[in-house]
C-alpha atoms as a PDB file:
ATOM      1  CA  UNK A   1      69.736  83.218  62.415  1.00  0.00           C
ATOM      2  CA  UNK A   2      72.957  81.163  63.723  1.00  0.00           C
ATOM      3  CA  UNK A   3      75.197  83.759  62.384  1.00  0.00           C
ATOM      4  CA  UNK A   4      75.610  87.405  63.376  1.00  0.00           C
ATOM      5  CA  UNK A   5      78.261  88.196  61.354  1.00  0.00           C
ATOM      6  CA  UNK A   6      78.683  88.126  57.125  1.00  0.00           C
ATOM      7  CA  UNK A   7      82.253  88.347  55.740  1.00  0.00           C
ATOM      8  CA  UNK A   8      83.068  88.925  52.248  1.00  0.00           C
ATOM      9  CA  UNK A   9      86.070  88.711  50.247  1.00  0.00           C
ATOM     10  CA  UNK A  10      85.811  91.066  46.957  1.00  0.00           C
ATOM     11  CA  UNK A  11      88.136  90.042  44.037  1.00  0.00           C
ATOM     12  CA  UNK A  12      85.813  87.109  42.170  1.00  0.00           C
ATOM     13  CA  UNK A  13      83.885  86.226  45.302  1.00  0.00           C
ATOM     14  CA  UNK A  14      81.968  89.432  45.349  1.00  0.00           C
ATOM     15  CA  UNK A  15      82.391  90.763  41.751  1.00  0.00           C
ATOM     16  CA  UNK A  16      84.091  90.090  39.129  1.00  0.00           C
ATOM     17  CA  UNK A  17      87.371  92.571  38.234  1.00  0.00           C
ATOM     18  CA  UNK A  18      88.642  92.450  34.802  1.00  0.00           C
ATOM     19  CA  UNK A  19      92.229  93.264  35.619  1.00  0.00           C
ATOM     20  CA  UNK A  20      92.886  90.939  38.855  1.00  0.00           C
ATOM     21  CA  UNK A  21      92.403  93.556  41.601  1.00  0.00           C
ATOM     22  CA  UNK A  22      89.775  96.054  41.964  1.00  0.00           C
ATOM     23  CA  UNK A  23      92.437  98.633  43.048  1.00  0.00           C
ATOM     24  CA  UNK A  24      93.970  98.829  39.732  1.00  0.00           C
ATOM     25  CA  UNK A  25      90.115 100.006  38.531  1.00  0.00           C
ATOM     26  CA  UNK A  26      90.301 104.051  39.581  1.00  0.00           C
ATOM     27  CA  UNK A  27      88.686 106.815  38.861  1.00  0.00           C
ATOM     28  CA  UNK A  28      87.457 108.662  36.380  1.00  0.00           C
ATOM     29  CA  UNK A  29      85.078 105.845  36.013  1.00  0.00           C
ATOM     30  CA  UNK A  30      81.022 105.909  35.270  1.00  0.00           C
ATOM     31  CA  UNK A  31      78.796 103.318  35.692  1.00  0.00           C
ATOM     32  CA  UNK A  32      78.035 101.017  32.568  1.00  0.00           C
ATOM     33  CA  UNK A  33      74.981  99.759  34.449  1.00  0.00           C
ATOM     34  CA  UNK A  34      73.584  99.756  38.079  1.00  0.00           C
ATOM     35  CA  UNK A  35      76.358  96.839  38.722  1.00  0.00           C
ATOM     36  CA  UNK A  36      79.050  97.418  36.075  1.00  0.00           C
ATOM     37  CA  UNK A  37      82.180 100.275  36.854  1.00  0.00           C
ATOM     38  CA  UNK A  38      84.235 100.920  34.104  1.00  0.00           C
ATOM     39  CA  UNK A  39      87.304 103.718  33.381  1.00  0.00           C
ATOM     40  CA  UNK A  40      88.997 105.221  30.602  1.00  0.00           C
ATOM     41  CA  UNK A  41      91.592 102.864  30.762  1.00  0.00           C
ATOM     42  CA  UNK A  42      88.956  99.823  29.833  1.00  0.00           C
ATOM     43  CA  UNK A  43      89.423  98.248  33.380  1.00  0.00           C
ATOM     44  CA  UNK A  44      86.125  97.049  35.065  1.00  0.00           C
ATOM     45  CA  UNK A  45      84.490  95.679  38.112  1.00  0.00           C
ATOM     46  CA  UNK A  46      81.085  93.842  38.421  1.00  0.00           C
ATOM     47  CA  UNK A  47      78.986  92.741  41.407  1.00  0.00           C
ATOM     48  CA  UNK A  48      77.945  88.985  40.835  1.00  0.00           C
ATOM     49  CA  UNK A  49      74.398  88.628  40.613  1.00  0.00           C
ATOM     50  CA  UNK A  50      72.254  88.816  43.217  1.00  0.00           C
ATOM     51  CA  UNK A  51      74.568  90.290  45.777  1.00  0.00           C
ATOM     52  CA  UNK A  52      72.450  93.368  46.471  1.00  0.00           C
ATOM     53  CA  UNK A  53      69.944  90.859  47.718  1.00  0.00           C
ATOM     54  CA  UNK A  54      71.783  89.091  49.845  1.00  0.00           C
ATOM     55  CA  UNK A  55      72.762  92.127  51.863  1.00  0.00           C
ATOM     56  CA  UNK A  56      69.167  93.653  51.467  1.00  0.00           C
ATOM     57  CA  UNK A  57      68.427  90.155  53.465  1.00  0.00           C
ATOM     58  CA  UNK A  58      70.846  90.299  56.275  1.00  0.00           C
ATOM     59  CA  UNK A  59      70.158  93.918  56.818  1.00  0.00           C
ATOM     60  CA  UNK A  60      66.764  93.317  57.399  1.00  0.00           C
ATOM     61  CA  UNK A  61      67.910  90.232  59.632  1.00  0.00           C
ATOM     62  CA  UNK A  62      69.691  92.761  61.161  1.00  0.00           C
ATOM     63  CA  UNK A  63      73.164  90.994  60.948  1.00  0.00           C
ATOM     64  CA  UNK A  64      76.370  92.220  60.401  1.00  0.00           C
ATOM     65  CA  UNK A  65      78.496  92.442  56.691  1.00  0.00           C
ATOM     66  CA  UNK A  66      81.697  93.717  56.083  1.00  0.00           C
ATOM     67  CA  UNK A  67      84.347  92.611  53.640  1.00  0.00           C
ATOM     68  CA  UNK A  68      87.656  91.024  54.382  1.00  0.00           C
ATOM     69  CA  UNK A  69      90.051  91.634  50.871  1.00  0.00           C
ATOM     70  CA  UNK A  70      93.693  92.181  49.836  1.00  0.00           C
ATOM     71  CA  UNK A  71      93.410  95.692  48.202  1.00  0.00           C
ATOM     72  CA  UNK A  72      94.470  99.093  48.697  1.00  0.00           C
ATOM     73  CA  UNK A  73      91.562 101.270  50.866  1.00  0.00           C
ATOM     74  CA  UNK A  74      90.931 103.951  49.357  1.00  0.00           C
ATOM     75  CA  UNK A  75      90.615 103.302  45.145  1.00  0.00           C
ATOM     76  CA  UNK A  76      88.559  99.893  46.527  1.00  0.00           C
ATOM     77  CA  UNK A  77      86.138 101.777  48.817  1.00  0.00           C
ATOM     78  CA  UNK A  78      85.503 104.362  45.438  1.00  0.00           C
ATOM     79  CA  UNK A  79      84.256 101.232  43.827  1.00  0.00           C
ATOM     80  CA  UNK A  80      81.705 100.348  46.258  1.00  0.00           C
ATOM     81  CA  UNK A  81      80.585 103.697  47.421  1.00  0.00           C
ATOM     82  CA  UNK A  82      80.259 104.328  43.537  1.00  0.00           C
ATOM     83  CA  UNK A  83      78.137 101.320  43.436  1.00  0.00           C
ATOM     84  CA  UNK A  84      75.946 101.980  46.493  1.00  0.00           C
ATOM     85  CA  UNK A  85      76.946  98.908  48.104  1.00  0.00           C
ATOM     86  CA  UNK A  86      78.965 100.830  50.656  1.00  0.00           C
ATOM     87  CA  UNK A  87      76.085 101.398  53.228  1.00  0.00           C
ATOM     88  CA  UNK A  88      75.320  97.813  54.059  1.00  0.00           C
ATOM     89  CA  UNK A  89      79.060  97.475  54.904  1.00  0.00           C
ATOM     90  CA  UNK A  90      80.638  97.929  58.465  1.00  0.00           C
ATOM     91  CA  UNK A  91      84.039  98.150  59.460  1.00  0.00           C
ATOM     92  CA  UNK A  92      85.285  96.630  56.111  1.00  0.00           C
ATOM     93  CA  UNK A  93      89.187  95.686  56.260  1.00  0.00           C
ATOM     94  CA  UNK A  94      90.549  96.478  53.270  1.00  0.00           C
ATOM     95  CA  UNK A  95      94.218  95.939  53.356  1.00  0.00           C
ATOM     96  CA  UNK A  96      97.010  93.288  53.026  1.00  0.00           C
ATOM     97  CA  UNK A  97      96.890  90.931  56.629  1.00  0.00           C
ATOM     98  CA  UNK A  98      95.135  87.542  56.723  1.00  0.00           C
ATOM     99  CA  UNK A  99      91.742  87.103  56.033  1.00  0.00           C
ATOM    100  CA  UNK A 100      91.404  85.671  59.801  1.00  0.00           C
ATOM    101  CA  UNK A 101      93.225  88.764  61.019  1.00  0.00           C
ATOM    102  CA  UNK A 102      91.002  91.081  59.380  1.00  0.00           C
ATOM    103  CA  UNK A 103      87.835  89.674  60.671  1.00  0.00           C
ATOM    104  CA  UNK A 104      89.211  89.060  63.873  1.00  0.00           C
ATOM    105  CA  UNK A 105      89.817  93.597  63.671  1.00  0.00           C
ATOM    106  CA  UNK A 106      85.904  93.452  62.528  1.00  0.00           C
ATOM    107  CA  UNK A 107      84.980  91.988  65.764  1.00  0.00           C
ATOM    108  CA  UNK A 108      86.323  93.984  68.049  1.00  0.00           C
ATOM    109  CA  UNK A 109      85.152  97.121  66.169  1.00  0.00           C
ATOM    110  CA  UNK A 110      81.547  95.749  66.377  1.00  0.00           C
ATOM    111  CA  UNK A 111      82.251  94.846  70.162  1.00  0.00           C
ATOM    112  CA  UNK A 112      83.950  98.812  70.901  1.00  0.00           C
ATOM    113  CA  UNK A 113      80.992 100.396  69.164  1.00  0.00           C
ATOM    114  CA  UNK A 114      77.696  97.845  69.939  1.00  0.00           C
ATOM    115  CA  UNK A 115      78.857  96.331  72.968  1.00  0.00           C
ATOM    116  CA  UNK A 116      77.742  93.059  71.069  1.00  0.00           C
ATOM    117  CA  UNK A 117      80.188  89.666  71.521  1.00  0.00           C
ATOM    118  CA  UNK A 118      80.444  87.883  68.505  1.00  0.00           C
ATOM    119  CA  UNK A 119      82.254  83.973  68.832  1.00  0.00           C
ATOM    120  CA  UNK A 120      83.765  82.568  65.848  1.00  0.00           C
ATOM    121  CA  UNK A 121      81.026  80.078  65.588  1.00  0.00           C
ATOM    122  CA  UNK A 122      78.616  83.130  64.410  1.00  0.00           C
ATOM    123  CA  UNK A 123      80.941  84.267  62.138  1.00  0.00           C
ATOM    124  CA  UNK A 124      80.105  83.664  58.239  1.00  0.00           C
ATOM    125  CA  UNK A 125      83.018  84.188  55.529  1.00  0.00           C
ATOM    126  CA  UNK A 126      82.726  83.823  51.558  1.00  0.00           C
ATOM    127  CA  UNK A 127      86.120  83.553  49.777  1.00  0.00           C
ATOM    128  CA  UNK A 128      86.908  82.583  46.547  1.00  0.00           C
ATOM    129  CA  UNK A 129      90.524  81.248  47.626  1.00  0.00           C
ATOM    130  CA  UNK A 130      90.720  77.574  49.626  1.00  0.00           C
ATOM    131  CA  UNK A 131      94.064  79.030  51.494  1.00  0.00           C
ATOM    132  CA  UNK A 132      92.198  81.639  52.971  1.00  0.00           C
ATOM    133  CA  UNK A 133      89.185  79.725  53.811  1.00  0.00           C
ATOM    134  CA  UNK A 134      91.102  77.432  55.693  1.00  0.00           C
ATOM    135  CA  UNK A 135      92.475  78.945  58.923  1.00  0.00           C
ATOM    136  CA  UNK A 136      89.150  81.053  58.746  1.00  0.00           C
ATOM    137  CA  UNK A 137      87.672  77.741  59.190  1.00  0.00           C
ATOM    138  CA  UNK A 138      90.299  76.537  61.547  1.00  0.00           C
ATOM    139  CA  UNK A 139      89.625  79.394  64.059  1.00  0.00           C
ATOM    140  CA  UNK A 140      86.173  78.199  64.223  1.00  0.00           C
ATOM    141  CA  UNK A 141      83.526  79.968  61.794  1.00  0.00           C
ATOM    142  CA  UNK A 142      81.708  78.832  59.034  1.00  0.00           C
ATOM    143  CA  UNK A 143      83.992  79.452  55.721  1.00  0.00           C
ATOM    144  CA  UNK A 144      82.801  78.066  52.141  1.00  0.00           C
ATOM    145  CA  UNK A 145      84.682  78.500  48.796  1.00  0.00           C
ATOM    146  CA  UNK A 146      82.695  80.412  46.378  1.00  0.00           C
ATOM    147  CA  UNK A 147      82.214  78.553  43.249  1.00  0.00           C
ATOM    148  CA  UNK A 148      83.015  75.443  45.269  1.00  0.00           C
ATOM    149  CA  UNK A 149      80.490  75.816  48.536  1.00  0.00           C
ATOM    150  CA  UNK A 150      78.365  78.461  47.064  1.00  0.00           C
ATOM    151  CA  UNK A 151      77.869  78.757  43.537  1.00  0.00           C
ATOM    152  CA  UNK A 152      76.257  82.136  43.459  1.00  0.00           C
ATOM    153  CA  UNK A 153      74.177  84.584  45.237  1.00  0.00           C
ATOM    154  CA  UNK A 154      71.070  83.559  44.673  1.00  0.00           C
ATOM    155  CA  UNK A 155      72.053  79.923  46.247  1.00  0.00           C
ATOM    156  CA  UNK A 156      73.996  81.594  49.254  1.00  0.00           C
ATOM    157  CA  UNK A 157      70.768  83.948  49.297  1.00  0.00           C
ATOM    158  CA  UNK A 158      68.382  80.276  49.387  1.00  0.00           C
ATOM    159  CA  UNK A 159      70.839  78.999  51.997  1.00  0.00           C
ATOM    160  CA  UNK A 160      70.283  81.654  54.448  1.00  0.00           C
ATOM    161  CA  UNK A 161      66.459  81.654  54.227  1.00  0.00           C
END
């Protein structure tokens, strides 16, 4: 595979939040179904279909995801350890920098702990916004627009094979 790297944003790339940012959705929540958070304030977040397979993929390709997303650490990483989606994830950076920032921070966690190089050009990035696609792009890895470039999972998940 010609990347080594998978970068996700969250807020409608990844699922779908009912209030705008997933770190207004905090606890007490349950789970509505295996994909659906809810709390007692009638805020929500969904995974999109189909992303549970893509990671399942790129795990077994052995690649690299994390997440790149403008939201506060802690109440977002509830939400995705609550939805078991937390394991496939490495070194997300959760916080309020530029996308091209935060991945750049991914890398050189990966490099400190595998000893593995990773160039732009094998980086992969999924964002929902065209201004932070752009100097992702710009630096030199692949960066689509979802519901532009990539319509949903199960395309992105087609793509990749």
């Amino acid at each position: 595979m010609k990347y080594k790297l998978f970068v996700f944003d969250l807020d409608e790339t990844l699922w779908t939040v009912s209030e705008g940012l997933c770190s207004l959705v905090r606890p007490p929540f349950r789970l509505s179904t295996p994909d659906r958070l809810e709390n007692d304030k009638g805020y929500w977040v969904e995974l999109k279909p189909g992303v549970r397979d893509v990671f399942k993929f790129l795990k077994s390709r052995k690649c690299y995801v994390s997440l790149a997303s403008r939201n506060d650490h802690g109440p977002t990483m509830d939400l995705l350890d609550a939805l078991k989606v937390s394991e496939y994830l490495v070194f997300p950076q959760l916080g309020w920098r530029p996308k091209e920032e935060s991945i750049q921070r991914i890398i050189k966690e990966i490099q400190k702990r595998d000893k593995v190089t990773i160039k732009p050009a094998a980086v992969f990035f999924l964002d929902d916004w065209p201004e932070n696609v752009v100097p992702v792009k710009n630096w030199g890895a692949t960066a689509l627009i979802y519901g532009q470039d990539v319509d949903s999972y199960e395309e992105l998940l087609e793509m990749l094979k």
